[in-house]
Protein backbone atom coordinates (compact mmCIF):
# COMPACT_ATOMS: atom_id res chain seq x y z
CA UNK A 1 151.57 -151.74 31.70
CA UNK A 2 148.79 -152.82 29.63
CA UNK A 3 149.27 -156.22 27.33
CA UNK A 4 148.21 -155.97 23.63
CA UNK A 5 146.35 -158.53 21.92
CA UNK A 6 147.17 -157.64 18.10
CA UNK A 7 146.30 -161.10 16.99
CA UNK A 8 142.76 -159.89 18.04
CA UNK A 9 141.81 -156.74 16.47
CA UNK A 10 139.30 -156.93 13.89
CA UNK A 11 138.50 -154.98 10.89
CA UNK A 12 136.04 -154.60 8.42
CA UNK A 13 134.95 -152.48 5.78
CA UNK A 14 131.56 -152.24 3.48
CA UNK A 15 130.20 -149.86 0.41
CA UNK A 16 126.59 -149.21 -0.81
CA UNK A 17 126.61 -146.72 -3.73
CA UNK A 18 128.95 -144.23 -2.74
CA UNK A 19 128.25 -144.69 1.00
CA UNK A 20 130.90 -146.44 3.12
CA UNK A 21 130.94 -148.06 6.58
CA UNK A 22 133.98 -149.30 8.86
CA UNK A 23 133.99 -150.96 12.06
CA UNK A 24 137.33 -152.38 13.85
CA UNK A 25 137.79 -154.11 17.24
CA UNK A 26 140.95 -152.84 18.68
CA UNK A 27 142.35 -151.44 22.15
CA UNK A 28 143.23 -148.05 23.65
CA UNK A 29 146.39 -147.27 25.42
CA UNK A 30 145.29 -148.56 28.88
CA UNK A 31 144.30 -151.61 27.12
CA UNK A 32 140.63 -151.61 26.74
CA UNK A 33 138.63 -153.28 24.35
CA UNK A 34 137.01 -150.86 21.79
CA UNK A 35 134.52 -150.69 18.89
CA UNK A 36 135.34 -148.12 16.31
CA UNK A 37 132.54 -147.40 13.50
CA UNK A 38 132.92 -144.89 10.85
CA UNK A 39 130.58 -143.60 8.65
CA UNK A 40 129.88 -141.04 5.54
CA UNK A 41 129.93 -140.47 1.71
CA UNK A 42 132.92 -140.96 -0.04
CA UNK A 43 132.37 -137.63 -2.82
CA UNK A 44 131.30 -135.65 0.38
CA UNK A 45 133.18 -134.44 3.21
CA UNK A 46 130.39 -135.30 5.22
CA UNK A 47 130.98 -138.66 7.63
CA UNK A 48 130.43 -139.56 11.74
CA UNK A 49 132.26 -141.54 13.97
CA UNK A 50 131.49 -143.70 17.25
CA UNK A 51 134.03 -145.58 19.33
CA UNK A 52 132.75 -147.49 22.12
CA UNK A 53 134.38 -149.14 25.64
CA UNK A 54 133.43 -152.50 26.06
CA UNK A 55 134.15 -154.71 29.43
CA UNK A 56 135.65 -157.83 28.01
CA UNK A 57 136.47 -158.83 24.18
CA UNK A 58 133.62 -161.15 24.20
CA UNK A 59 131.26 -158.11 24.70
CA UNK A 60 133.46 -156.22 21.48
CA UNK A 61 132.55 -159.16 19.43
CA UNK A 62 128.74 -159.71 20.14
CA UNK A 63 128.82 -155.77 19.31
CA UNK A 64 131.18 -156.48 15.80
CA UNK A 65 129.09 -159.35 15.03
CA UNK A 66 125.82 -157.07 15.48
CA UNK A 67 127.15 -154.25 13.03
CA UNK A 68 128.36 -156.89 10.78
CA UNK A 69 124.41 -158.43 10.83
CA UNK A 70 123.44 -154.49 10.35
CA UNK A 71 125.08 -153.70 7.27
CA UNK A 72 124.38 -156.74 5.45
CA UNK A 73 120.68 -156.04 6.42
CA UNK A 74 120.78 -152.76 4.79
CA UNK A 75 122.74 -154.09 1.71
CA UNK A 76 126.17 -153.01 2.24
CA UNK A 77 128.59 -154.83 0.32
CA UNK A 78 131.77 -155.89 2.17
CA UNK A 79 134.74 -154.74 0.32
């Protein structure tokens, strides 16, 4: 049986015009570490999605802690 780390997961969420971005660190039912990123327009129907394995947590954060760098590149305001 797989052990849960809730004190772990991660969340965060960012806005540029009517644009929106979200991007979690959480776990899967066999307890794998995952990346989640969402993506679209918020007066469209239009939006993508990604989820990602990773091997350890510490790989899930170096990939959080790239998106993070990502958005605030491109101007996204964290809301």
């Amino acid at each position: 049986m797989p052990t849960y780390q809730l004190d772990k997961w991660r969340s965060a969420n960012w806005q540029r015009g009517n644009r929106f971005y979200r991007c979690e660190i959480t776990q899967d039912l066999f307890g794998n570490w995952l990346v989640v990123r969402r993506w679209g327009a918020i007066d469209s129907r239009r939006w993508g999605s990604k989820d990602e394995v990773c091997t350890d947590y510490a790989e899930a954060q170096k990939l959080f802690g790239a998106v993070v760098k990502r958005r605030e590149k491109r101007q996204y305001i964290r809301v």
